[in-house]
Protein backbone atom coordinates (compact mmCIF):
# COMPACT_ATOMS: atom_id res chain seq x y z
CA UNK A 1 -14.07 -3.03 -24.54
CA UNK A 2 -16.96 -4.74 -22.94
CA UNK A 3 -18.44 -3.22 -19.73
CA UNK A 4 -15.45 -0.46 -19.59
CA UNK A 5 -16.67 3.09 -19.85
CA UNK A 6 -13.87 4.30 -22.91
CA UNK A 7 -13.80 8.31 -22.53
CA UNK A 8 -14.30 9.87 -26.36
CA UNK A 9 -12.42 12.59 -25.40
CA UNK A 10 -9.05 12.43 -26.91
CA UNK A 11 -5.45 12.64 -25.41
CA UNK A 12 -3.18 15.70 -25.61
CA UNK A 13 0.12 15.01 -26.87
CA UNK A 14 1.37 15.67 -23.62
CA UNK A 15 -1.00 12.78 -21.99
CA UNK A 16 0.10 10.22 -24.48
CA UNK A 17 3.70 10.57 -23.53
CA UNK A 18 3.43 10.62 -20.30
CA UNK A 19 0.98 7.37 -20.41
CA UNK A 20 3.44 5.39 -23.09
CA UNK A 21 6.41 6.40 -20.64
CA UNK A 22 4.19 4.88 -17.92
CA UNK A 23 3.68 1.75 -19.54
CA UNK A 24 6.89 1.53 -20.98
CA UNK A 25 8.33 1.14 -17.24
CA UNK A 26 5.77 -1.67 -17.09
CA UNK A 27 7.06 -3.44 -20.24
CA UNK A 28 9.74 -5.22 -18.06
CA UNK A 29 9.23 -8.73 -16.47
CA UNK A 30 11.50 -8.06 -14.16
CA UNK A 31 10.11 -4.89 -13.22
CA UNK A 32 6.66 -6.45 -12.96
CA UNK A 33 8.23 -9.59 -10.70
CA UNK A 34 9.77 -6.86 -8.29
CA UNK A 35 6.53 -5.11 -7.90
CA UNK A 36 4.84 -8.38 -7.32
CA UNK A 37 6.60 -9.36 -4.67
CA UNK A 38 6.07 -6.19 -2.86
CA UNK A 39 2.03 -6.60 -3.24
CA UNK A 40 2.42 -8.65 -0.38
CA UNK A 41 4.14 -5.50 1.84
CA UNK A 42 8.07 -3.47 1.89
CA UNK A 43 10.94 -5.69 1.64
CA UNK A 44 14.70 -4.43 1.39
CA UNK A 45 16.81 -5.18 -1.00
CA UNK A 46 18.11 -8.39 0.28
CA UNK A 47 14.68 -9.55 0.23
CA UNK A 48 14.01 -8.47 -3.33
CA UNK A 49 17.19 -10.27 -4.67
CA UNK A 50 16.17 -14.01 -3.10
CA UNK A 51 12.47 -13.19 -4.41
CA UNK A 52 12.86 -12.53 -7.60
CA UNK A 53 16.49 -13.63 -8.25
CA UNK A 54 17.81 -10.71 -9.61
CA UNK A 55 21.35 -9.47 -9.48
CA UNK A 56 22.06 -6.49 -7.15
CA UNK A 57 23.01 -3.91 -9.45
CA UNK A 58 19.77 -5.10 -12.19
CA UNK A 59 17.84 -4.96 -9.16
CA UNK A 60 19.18 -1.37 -8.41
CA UNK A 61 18.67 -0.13 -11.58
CA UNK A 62 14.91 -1.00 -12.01
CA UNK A 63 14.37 -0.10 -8.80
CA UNK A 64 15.50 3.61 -9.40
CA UNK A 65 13.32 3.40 -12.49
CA UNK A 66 10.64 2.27 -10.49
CA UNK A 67 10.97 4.75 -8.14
CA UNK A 68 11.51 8.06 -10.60
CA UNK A 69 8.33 6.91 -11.92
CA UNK A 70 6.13 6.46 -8.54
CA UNK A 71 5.64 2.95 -8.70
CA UNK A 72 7.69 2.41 -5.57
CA UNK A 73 9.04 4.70 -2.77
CA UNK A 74 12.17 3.95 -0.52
CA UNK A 75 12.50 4.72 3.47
CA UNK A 76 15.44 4.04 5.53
CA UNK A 77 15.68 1.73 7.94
CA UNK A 78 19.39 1.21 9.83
CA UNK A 79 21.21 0.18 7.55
CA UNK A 80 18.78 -1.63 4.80
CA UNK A 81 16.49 0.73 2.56
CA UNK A 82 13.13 -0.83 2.46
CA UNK A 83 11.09 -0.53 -0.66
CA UNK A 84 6.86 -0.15 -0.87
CA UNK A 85 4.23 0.13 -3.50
CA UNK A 86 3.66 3.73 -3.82
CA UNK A 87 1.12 3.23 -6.45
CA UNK A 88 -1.32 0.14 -5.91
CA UNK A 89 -2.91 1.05 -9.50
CA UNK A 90 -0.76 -0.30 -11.28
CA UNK A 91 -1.89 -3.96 -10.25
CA UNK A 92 -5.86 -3.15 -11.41
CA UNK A 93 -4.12 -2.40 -14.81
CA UNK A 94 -2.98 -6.02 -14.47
CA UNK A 95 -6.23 -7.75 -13.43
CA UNK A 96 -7.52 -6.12 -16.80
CA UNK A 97 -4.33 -7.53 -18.79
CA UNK A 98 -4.98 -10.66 -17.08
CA UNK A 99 -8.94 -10.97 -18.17
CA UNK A 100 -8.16 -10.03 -21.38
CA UNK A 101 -5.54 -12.54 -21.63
CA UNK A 102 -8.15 -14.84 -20.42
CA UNK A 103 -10.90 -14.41 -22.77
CA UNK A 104 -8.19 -14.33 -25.33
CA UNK A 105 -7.16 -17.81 -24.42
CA UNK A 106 -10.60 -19.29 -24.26
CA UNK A 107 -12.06 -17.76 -27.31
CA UNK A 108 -8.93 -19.32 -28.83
CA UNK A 109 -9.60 -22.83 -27.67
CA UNK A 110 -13.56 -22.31 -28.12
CA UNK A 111 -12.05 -21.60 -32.09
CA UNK A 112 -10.03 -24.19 -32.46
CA UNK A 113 -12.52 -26.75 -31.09
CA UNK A 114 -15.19 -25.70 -33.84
C-alpha cells in the first residue's frame, strides 16, 4: 500500500478473528447505510427506518449486531431509544475503501484508454 505504514509484525490467531468478525459486521450494505446516516448525529429508530428504508425488525436486528460489536451504542430517551456512533473509526476504514476504489477505477479507465 502506498504511503500506509503496513506493521511486519504478524497477527495472533486470536487478532485475526477478532478483526474478520469486525469486518464481517461491516460486510452488510445495510449495516453500512444505518451507520451512515448516523455520521450526521443519534437518531431513533423511527428515524433510521425513513432513512434508510429498512423494515423494523431488519432494522432491529442489525442494530443489535451493531451494537454487540461497538459500532453503535443505545440511550433512552421517553419512550424512543436513540442510537449513536460509538466508534467513529470505522468511517476512516471507509475513506481508505473509497480511495482505493478510486484509483481502482481510474487506473481502469487510464487501461482501457491505452
Amino acid at each position: 500500500m502506498k504511503g500506509a505504514h503496513v506493521s511486519r509484525k504478524p497477527l495472533g490467531a486470536d487478532t485475526i478473528d477478532a478483526v474478520a468478525a469486525r469486518f464481517k459486521v461491516l460486510a452488510e450494505p445495510a449495516r453500512l447505510s444505518v451507520l451512515n446516516q448516523l455520521r450526521s448525529g443519534p437518531l431513533n429508530v423511527s428515524d433510521l427506518i425513513g432513512a434508510t428504508g429498512l423494515s423494523q425488525a431488519n432494522l432491529s436486528k442489525h442494530l443489535q449486531l451493531l451494537h454487540v460489536h461497538g459500532f453503535v451504542g443505545r440511550r433512552r430517551d421517553g419512550l424512543f431509544v436513540i442510537y449513536e456512533l460509538a466508534d467513529t473509526s470505522v468511517f476512516t476504514l471507509c475513506d481508505i475503501m473509497c480511495g482505493q476504489l478510486k484509483r481502482r477505477v481510474a487506473a481502469e479507465a487510464t487501461r482501457l484508454r491505452a
